[in-house]
PDB file of N, CA and C in Angstrom:
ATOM      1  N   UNK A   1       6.021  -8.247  17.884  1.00  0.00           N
ATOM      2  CA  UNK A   1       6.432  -7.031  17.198  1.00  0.00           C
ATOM      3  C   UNK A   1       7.089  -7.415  15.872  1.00  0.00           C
ATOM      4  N   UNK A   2       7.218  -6.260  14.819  1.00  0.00           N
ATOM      5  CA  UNK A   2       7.611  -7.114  13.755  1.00  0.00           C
ATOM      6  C   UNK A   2       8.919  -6.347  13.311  1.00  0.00           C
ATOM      7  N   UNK A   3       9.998  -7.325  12.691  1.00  0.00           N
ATOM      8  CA  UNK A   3      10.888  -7.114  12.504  1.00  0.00           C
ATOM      9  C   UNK A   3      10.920  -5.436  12.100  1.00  0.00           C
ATOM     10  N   UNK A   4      12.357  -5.338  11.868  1.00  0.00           N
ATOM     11  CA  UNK A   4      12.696  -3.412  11.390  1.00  0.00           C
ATOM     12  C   UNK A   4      13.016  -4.038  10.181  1.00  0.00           C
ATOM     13  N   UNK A   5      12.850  -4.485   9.061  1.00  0.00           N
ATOM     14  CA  UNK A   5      12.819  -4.746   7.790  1.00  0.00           C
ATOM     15  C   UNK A   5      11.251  -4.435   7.165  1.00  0.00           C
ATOM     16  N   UNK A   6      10.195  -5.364   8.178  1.00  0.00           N
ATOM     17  CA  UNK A   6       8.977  -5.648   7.785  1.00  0.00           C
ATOM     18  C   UNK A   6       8.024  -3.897   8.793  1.00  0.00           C
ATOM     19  N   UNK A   7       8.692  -2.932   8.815  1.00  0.00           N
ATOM     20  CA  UNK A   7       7.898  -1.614   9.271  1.00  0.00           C
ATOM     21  C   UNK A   7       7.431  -1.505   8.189  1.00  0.00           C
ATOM     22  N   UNK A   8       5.834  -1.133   8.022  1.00  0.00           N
ATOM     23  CA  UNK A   8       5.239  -0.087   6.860  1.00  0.00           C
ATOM     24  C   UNK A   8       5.774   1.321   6.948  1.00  0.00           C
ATOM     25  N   UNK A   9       5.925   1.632   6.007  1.00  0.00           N
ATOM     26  CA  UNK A   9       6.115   3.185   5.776  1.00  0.00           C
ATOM     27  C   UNK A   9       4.700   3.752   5.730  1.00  0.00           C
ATOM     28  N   UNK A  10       4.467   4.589   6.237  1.00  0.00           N
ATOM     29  CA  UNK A  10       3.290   5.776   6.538  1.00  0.00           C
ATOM     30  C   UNK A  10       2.938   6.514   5.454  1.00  0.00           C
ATOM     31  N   UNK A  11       1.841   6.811   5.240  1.00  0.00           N
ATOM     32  CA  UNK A  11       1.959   8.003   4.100  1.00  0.00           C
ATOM     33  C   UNK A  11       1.995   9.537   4.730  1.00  0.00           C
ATOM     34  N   UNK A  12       2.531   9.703   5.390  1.00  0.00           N
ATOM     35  CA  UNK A  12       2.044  10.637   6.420  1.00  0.00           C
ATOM     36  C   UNK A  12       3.756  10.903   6.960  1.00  0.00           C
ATOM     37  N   UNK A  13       4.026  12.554   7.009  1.00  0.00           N
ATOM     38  CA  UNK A  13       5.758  12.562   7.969  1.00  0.00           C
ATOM     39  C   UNK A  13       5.710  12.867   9.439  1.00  0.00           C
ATOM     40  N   UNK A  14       6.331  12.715  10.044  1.00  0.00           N
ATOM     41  CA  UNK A  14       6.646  12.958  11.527  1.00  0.00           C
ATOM     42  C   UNK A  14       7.006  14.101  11.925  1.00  0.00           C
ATOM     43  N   UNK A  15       7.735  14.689  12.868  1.00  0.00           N
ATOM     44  CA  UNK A  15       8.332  16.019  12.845  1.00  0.00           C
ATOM     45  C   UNK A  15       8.848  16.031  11.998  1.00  0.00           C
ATOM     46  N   UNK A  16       9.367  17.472  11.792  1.00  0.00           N
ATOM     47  CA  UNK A  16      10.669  17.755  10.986  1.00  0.00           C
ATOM     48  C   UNK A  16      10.664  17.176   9.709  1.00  0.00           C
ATOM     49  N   UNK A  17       9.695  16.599   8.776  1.00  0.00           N
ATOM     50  CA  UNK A  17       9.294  15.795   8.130  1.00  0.00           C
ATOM     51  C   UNK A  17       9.517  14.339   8.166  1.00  0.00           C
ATOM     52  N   UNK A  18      10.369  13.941   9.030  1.00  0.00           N
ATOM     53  CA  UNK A  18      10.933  12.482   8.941  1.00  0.00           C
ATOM     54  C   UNK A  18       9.963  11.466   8.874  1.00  0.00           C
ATOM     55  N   UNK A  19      10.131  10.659   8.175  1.00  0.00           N
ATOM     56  CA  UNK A  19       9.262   9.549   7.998  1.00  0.00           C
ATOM     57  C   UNK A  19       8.542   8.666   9.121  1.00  0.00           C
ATOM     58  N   UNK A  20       7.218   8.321   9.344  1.00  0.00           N
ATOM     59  CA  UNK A  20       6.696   7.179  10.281  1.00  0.00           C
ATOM     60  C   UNK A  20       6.902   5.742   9.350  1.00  0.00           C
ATOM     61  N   UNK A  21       6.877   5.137  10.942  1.00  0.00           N
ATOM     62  CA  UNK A  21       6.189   3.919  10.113  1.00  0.00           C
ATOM     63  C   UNK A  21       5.789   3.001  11.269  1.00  0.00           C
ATOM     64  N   UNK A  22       5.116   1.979  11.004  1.00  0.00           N
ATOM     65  CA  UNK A  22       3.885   1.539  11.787  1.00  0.00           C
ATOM     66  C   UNK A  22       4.848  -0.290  11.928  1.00  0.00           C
ATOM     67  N   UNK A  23       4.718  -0.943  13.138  1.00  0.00           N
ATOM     68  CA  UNK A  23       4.748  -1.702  13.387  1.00  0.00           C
ATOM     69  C   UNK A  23       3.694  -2.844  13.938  1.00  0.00           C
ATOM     70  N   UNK A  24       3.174  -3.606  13.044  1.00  0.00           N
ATOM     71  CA  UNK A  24       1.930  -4.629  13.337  1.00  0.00           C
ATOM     72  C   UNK A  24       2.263  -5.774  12.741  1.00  0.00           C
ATOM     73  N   UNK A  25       1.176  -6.755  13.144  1.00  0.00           N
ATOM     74  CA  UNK A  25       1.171  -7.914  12.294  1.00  0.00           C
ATOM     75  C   UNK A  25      -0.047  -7.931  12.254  1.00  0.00           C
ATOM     76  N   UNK A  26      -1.005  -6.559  11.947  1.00  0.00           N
ATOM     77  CA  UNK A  26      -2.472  -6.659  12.136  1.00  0.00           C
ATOM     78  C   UNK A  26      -2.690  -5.877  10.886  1.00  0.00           C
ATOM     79  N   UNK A  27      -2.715  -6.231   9.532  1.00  0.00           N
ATOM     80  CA  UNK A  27      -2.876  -5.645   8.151  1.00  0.00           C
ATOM     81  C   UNK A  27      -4.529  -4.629   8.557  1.00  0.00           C
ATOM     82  N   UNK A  28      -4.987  -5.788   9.408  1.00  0.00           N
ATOM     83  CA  UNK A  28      -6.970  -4.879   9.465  1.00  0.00           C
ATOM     84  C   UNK A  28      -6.935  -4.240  10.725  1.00  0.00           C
ATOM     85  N   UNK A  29      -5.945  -3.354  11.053  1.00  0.00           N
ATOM     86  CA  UNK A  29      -5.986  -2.776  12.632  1.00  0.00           C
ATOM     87  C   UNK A  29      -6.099  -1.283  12.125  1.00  0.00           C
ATOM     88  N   UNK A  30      -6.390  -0.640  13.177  1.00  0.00           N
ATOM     89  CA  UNK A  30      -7.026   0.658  12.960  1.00  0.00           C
ATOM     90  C   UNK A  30      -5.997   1.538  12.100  1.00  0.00           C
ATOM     91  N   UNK A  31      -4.588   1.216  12.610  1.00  0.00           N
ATOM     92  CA  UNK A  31      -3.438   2.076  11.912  1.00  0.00           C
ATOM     93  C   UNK A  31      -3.493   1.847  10.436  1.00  0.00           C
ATOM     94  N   UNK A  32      -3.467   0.605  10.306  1.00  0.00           N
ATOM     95  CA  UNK A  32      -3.204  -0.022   8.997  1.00  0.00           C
ATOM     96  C   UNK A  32      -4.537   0.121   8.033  1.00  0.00           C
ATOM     97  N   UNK A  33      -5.637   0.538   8.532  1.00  0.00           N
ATOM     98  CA  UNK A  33      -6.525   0.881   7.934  1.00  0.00           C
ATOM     99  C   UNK A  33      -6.546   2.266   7.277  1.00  0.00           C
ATOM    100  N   UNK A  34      -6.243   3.422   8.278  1.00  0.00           N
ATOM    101  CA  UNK A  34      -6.159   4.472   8.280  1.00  0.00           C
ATOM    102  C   UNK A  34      -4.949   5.121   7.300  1.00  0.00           C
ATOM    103  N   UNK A  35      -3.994   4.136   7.589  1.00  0.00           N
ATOM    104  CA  UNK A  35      -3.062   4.568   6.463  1.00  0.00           C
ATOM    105  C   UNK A  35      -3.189   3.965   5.077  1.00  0.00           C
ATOM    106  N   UNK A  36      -4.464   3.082   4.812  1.00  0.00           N
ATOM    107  CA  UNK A  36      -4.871   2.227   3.484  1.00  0.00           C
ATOM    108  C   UNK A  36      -5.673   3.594   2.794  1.00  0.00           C
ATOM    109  N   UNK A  37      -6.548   4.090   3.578  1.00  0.00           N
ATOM    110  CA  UNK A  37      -7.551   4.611   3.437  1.00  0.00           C
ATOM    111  C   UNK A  37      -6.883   6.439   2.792  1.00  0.00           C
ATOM    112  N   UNK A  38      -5.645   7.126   3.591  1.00  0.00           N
ATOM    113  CA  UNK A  38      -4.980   8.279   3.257  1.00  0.00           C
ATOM    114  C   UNK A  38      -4.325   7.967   2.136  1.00  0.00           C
ATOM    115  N   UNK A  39      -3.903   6.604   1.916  1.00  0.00           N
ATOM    116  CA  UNK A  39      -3.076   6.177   0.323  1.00  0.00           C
ATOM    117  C   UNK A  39      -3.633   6.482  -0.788  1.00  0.00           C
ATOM    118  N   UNK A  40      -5.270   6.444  -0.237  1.00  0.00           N
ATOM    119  CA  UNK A  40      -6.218   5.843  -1.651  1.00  0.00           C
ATOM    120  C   UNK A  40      -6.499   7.263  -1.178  1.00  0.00           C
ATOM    121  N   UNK A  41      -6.929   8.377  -0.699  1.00  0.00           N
ATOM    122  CA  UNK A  41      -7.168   9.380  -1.111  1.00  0.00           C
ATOM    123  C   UNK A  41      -5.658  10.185  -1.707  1.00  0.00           C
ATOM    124  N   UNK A  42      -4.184   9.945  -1.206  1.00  0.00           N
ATOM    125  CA  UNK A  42      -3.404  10.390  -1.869  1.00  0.00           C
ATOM    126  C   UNK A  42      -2.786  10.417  -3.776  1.00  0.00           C
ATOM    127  N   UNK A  43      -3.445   8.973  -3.837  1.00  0.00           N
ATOM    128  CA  UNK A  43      -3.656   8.564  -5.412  1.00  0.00           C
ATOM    129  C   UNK A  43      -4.508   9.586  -5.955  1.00  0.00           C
ATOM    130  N   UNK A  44      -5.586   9.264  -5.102  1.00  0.00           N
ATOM    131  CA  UNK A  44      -7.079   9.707  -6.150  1.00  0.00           C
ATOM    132  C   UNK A  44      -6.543  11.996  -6.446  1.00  0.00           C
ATOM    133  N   UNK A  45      -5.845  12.122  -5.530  1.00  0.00           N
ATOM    134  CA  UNK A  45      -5.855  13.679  -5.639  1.00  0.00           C
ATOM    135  C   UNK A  45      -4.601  13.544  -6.291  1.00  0.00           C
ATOM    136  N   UNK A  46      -3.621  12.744  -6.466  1.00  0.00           N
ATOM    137  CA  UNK A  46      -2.693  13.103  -7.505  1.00  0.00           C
ATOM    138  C   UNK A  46      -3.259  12.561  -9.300  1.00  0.00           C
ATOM    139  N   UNK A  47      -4.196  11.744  -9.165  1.00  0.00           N
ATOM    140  CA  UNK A  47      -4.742  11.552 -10.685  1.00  0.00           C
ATOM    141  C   UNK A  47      -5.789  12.715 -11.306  1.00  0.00           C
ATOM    142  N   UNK A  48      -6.353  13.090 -10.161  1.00  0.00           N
ATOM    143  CA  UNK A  48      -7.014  14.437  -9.760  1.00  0.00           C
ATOM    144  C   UNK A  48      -6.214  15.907 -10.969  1.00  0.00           C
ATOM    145  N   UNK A  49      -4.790  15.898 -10.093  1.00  0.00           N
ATOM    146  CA  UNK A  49      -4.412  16.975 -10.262  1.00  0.00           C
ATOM    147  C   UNK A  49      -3.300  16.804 -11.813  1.00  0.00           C
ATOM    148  N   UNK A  50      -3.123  15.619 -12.192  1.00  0.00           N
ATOM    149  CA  UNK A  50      -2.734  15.321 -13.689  1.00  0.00           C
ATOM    150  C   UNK A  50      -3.531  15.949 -15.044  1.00  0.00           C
ATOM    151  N   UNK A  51      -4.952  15.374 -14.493  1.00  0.00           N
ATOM    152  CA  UNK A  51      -6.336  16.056 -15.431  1.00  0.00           C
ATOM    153  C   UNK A  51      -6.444  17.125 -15.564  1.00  0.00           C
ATOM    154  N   UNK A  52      -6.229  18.125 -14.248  1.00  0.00           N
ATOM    155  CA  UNK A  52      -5.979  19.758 -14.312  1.00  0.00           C
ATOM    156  C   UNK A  52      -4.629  20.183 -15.283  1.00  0.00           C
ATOM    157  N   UNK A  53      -3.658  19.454 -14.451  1.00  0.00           N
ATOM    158  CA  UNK A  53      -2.828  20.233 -14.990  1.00  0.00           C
ATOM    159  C   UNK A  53      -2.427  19.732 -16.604  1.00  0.00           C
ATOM    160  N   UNK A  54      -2.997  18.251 -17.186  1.00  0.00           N
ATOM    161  CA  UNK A  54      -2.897  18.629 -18.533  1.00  0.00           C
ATOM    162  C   UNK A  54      -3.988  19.727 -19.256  1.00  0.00           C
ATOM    163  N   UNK A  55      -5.076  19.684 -18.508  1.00  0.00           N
ATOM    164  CA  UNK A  55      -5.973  21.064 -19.635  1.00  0.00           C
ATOM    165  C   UNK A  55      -5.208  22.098 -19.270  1.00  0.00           C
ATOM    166  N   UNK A  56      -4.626  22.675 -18.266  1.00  0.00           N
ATOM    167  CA  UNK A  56      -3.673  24.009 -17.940  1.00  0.00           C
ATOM    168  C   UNK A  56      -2.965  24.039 -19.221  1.00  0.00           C
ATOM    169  N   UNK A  57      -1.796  22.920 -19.285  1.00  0.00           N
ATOM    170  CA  UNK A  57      -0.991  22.724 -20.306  1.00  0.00           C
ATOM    171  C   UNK A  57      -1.405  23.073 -21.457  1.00  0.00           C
ATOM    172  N   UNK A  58      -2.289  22.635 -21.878  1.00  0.00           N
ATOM    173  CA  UNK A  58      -3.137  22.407 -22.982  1.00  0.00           C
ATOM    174  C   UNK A  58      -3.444  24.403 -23.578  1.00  0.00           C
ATOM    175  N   UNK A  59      -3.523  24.971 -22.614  1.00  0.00           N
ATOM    176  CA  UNK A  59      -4.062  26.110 -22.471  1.00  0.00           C
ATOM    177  C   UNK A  59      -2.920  27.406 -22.815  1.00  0.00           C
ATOM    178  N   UNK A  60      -2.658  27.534 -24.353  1.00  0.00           N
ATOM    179  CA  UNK A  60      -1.751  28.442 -24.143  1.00  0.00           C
ATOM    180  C   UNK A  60      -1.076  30.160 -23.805  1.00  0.00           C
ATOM    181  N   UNK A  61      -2.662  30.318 -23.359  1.00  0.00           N
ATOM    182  CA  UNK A  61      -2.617  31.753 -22.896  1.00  0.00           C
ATOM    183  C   UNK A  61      -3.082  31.504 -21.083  1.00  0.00           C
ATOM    184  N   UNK A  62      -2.061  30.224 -20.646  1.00  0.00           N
ATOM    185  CA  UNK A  62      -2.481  29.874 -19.274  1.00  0.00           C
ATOM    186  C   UNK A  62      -1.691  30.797 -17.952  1.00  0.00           C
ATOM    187  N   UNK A  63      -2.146  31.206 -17.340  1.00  0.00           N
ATOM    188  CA  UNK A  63      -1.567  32.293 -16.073  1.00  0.00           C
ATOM    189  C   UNK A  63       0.046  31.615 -15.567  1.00  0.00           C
ATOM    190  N   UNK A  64       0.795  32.133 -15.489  1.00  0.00           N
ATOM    191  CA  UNK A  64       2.224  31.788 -15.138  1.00  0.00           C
ATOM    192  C   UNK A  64       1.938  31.346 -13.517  1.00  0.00           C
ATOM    193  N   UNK A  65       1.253  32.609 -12.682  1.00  0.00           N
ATOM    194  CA  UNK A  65       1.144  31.366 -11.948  1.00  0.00           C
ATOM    195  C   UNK A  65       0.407  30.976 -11.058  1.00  0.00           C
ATOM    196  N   UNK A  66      -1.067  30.284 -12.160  1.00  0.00           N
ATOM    197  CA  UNK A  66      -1.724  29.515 -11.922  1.00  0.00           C
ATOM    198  C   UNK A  66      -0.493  27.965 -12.349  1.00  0.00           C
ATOM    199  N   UNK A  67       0.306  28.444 -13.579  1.00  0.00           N
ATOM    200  CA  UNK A  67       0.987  27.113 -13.352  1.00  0.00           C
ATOM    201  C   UNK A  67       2.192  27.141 -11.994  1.00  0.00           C
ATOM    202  N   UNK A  68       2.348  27.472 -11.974  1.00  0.00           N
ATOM    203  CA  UNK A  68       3.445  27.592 -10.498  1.00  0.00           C
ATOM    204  C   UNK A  68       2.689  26.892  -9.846  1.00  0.00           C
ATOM    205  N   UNK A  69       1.060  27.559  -9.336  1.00  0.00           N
ATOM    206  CA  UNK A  69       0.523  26.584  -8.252  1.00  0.00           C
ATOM    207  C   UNK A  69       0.655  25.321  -8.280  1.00  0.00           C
ATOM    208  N   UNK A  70      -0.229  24.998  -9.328  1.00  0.00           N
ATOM    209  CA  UNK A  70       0.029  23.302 -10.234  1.00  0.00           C
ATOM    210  C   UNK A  70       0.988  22.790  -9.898  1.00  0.00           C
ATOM    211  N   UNK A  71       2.070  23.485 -10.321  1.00  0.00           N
ATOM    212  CA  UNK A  71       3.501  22.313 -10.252  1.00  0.00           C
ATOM    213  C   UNK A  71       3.779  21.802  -8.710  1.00  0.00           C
ATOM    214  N   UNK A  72       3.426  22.748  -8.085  1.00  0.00           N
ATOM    215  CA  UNK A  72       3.941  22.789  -6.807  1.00  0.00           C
ATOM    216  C   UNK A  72       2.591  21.777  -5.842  1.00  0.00           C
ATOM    217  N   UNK A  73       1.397  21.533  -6.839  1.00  0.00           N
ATOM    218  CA  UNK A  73       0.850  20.886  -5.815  1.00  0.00           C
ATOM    219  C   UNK A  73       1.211  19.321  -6.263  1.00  0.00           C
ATOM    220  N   UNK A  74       1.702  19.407  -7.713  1.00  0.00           N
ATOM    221  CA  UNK A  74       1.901  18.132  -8.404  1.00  0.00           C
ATOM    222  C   UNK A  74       3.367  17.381  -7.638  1.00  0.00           C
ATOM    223  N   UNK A  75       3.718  18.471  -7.515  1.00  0.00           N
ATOM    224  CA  UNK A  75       5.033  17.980  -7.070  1.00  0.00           C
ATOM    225  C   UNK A  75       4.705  17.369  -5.453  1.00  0.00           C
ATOM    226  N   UNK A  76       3.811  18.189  -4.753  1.00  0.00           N
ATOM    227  CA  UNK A  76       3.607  17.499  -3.348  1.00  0.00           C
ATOM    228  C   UNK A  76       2.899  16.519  -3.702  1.00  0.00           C
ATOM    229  N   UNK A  77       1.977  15.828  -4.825  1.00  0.00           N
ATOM    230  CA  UNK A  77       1.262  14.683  -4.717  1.00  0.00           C
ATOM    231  C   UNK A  77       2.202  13.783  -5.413  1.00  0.00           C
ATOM    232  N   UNK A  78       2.996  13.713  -6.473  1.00  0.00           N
ATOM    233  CA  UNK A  78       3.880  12.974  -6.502  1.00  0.00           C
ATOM    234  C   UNK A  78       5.020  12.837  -5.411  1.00  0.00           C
ATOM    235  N   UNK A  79       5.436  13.329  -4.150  1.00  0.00           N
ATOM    236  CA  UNK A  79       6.022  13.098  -3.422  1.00  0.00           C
ATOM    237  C   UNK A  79       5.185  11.634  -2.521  1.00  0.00           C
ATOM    238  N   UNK A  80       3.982  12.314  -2.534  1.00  0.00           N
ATOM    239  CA  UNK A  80       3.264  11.453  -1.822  1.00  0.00           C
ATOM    240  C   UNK A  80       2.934  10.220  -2.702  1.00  0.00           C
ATOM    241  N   UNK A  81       2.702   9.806  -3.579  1.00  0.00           N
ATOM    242  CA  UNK A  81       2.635   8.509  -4.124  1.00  0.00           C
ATOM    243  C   UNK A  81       3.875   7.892  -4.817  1.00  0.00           C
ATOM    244  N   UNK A  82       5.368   8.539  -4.584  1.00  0.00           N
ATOM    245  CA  UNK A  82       6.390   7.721  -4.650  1.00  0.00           C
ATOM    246  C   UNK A  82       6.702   7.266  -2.917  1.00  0.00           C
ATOM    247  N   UNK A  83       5.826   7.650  -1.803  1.00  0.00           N
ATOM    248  CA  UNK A  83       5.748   6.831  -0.885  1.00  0.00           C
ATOM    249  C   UNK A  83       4.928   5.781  -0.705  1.00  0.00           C
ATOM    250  N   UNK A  84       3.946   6.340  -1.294  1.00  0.00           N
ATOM    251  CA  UNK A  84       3.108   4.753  -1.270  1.00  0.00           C
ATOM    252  C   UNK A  84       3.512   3.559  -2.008  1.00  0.00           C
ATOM    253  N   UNK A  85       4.175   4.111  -2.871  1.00  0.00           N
ATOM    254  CA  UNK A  85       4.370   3.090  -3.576  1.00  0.00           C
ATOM    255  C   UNK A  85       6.242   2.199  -3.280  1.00  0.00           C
ATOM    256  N   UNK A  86       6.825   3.218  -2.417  1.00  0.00           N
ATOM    257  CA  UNK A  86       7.915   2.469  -1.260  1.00  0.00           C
ATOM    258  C   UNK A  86       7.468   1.998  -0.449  1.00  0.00           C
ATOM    259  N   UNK A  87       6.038   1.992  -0.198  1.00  0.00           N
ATOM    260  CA  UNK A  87       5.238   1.536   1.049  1.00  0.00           C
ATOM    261  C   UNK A  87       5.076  -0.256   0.404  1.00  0.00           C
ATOM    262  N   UNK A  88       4.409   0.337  -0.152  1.00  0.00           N
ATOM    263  CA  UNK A  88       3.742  -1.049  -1.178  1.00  0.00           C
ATOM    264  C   UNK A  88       5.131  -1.847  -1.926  1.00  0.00           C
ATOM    265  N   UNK A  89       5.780  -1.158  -1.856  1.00  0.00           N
ATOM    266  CA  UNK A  89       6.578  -2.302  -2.921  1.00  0.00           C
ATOM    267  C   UNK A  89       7.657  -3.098  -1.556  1.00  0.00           C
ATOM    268  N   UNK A  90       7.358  -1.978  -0.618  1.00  0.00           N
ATOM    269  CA  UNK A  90       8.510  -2.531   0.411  1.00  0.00           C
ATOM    270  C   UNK A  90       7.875  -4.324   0.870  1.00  0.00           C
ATOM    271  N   UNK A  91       6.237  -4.307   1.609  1.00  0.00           N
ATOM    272  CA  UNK A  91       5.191  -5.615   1.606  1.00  0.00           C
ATOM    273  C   UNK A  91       5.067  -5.860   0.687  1.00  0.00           C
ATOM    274  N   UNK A  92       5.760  -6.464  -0.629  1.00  0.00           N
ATOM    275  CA  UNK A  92       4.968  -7.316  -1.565  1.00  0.00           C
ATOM    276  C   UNK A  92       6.475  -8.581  -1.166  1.00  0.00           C
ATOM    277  N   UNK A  93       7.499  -8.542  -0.535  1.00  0.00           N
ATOM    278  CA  UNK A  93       8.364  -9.099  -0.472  1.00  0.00           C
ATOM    279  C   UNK A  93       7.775 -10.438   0.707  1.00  0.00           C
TER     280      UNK A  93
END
Protein backbone atom coordinates (compact mmCIF):
# COMPACT_ATOMS: atom_id res chain seq x y z
CA UNK A 1 0.00 0.00 0.00
CA UNK A 2 1.40 3.32 -0.51
CA UNK A 3 2.24 5.79 1.84
CA UNK A 4 -0.60 8.83 2.78
CA UNK A 5 1.88 11.37 1.31
CA UNK A 6 2.23 9.37 -2.07
CA UNK A 7 -2.17 9.12 -2.53
CA UNK A 8 -3.11 10.49 -6.06
CA UNK A 9 -5.68 12.95 -5.92
CA UNK A 10 -8.71 12.02 -8.20
CA UNK A 11 -10.12 14.24 -10.59
CA UNK A 12 -13.36 13.32 -9.58
CA UNK A 13 -15.21 14.36 -5.66
CA UNK A 14 -16.67 11.96 -3.27
CA UNK A 15 -19.76 12.72 -1.31
CA UNK A 16 -20.45 15.90 -0.15
CA UNK A 17 -17.83 16.94 -2.59
CA UNK A 18 -14.81 15.80 -0.61
CA UNK A 19 -11.96 14.79 -2.40
CA UNK A 20 -10.86 10.93 -3.54
CA UNK A 21 -7.83 9.67 -3.92
CA UNK A 22 -6.47 6.43 -5.10
CA UNK A 23 -3.88 4.32 -3.47
CA UNK A 24 -1.50 2.07 -5.87
CA UNK A 25 1.82 1.42 -6.87
CA UNK A 26 0.25 0.40 -10.24
CA UNK A 27 0.60 3.87 -12.45
CA UNK A 28 -1.07 1.27 -15.53
CA UNK A 29 -3.99 -0.15 -13.31
CA UNK A 30 -7.43 0.36 -14.24
CA UNK A 31 -7.94 3.31 -11.59
CA UNK A 32 -4.96 5.06 -12.61
CA UNK A 33 -5.86 4.80 -16.09
CA UNK A 34 -9.28 5.97 -15.77
CA UNK A 35 -8.36 8.86 -13.84
CA UNK A 36 -5.40 9.68 -16.70
CA UNK A 37 -7.94 9.40 -19.21
CA UNK A 38 -10.97 12.00 -17.17
CA UNK A 39 -7.78 14.49 -16.71
CA UNK A 40 -7.19 14.62 -20.39
CA UNK A 41 -10.79 15.03 -21.14
CA UNK A 42 -11.00 17.67 -18.18
CA UNK A 43 -8.13 19.82 -19.93
CA UNK A 44 -9.37 19.34 -23.37
CA UNK A 45 -13.09 20.89 -22.22
CA UNK A 46 -11.52 23.60 -20.23
CA UNK A 47 -9.25 24.76 -23.43
CA UNK A 48 -12.54 24.05 -25.16
CA UNK A 49 -14.41 26.51 -23.18
CA UNK A 50 -11.49 29.47 -23.17
CA UNK A 51 -12.04 29.60 -27.20
CA UNK A 52 -15.82 30.16 -26.54
CA UNK A 53 -15.64 32.27 -24.06
CA UNK A 54 -12.95 34.58 -25.66
CA UNK A 55 -15.23 35.02 -29.01
CA UNK A 56 -18.26 35.69 -26.32
CA UNK A 57 -15.92 38.35 -24.95
CA UNK A 58 -14.99 39.50 -28.06
CA UNK A 59 -18.73 40.01 -28.82
CA UNK A 60 -20.04 43.24 -27.62
CA UNK A 61 -23.66 43.03 -27.98
CA UNK A 62 -23.12 39.43 -26.13
CA UNK A 63 -26.35 38.06 -23.97
CA UNK A 64 -25.72 38.77 -20.15
CA UNK A 65 -26.54 35.52 -19.64
CA UNK A 66 -25.19 33.57 -22.10
CA UNK A 67 -22.12 35.07 -20.23
CA UNK A 68 -23.23 33.97 -16.77
CA UNK A 69 -23.42 30.48 -18.31
CA UNK A 70 -19.75 30.71 -19.50
CA UNK A 71 -18.38 31.89 -16.37
CA UNK A 72 -19.94 29.42 -14.44
CA UNK A 73 -18.90 26.56 -16.66
CA UNK A 74 -15.32 28.16 -16.77
CA UNK A 75 -15.24 28.38 -13.37
CA UNK A 76 -16.23 24.52 -12.93
CA UNK A 77 -13.44 23.61 -15.51
CA UNK A 78 -10.91 25.61 -13.92
CA UNK A 79 -11.80 24.05 -10.62
CA UNK A 80 -11.16 20.93 -12.27
CA UNK A 81 -7.71 21.50 -13.75
CA UNK A 82 -6.33 23.29 -10.61
CA UNK A 83 -6.86 19.59 -9.43
CA UNK A 84 -5.12 18.00 -11.86
CA UNK A 85 -2.63 19.85 -11.71
CA UNK A 86 -2.39 19.27 -7.48
CA UNK A 87 -2.65 15.86 -8.77
CA UNK A 88 0.33 16.11 -11.00
CA UNK A 89 2.45 18.34 -9.21
CA UNK A 90 1.78 16.36 -5.97
CA UNK A 91 3.82 12.81 -8.24
CA UNK A 92 6.46 14.71 -9.80
CA UNK A 93 8.18 14.66 -6.21
Amino acid sequence: MTPQNELRLLPWSGPDGKPCYLSTDDSGGYMSRLADNIEAVQLGTAADLVEQVSAVLGDRDADPENLHRMLTELTGALRDVLRVANSRGSRLS
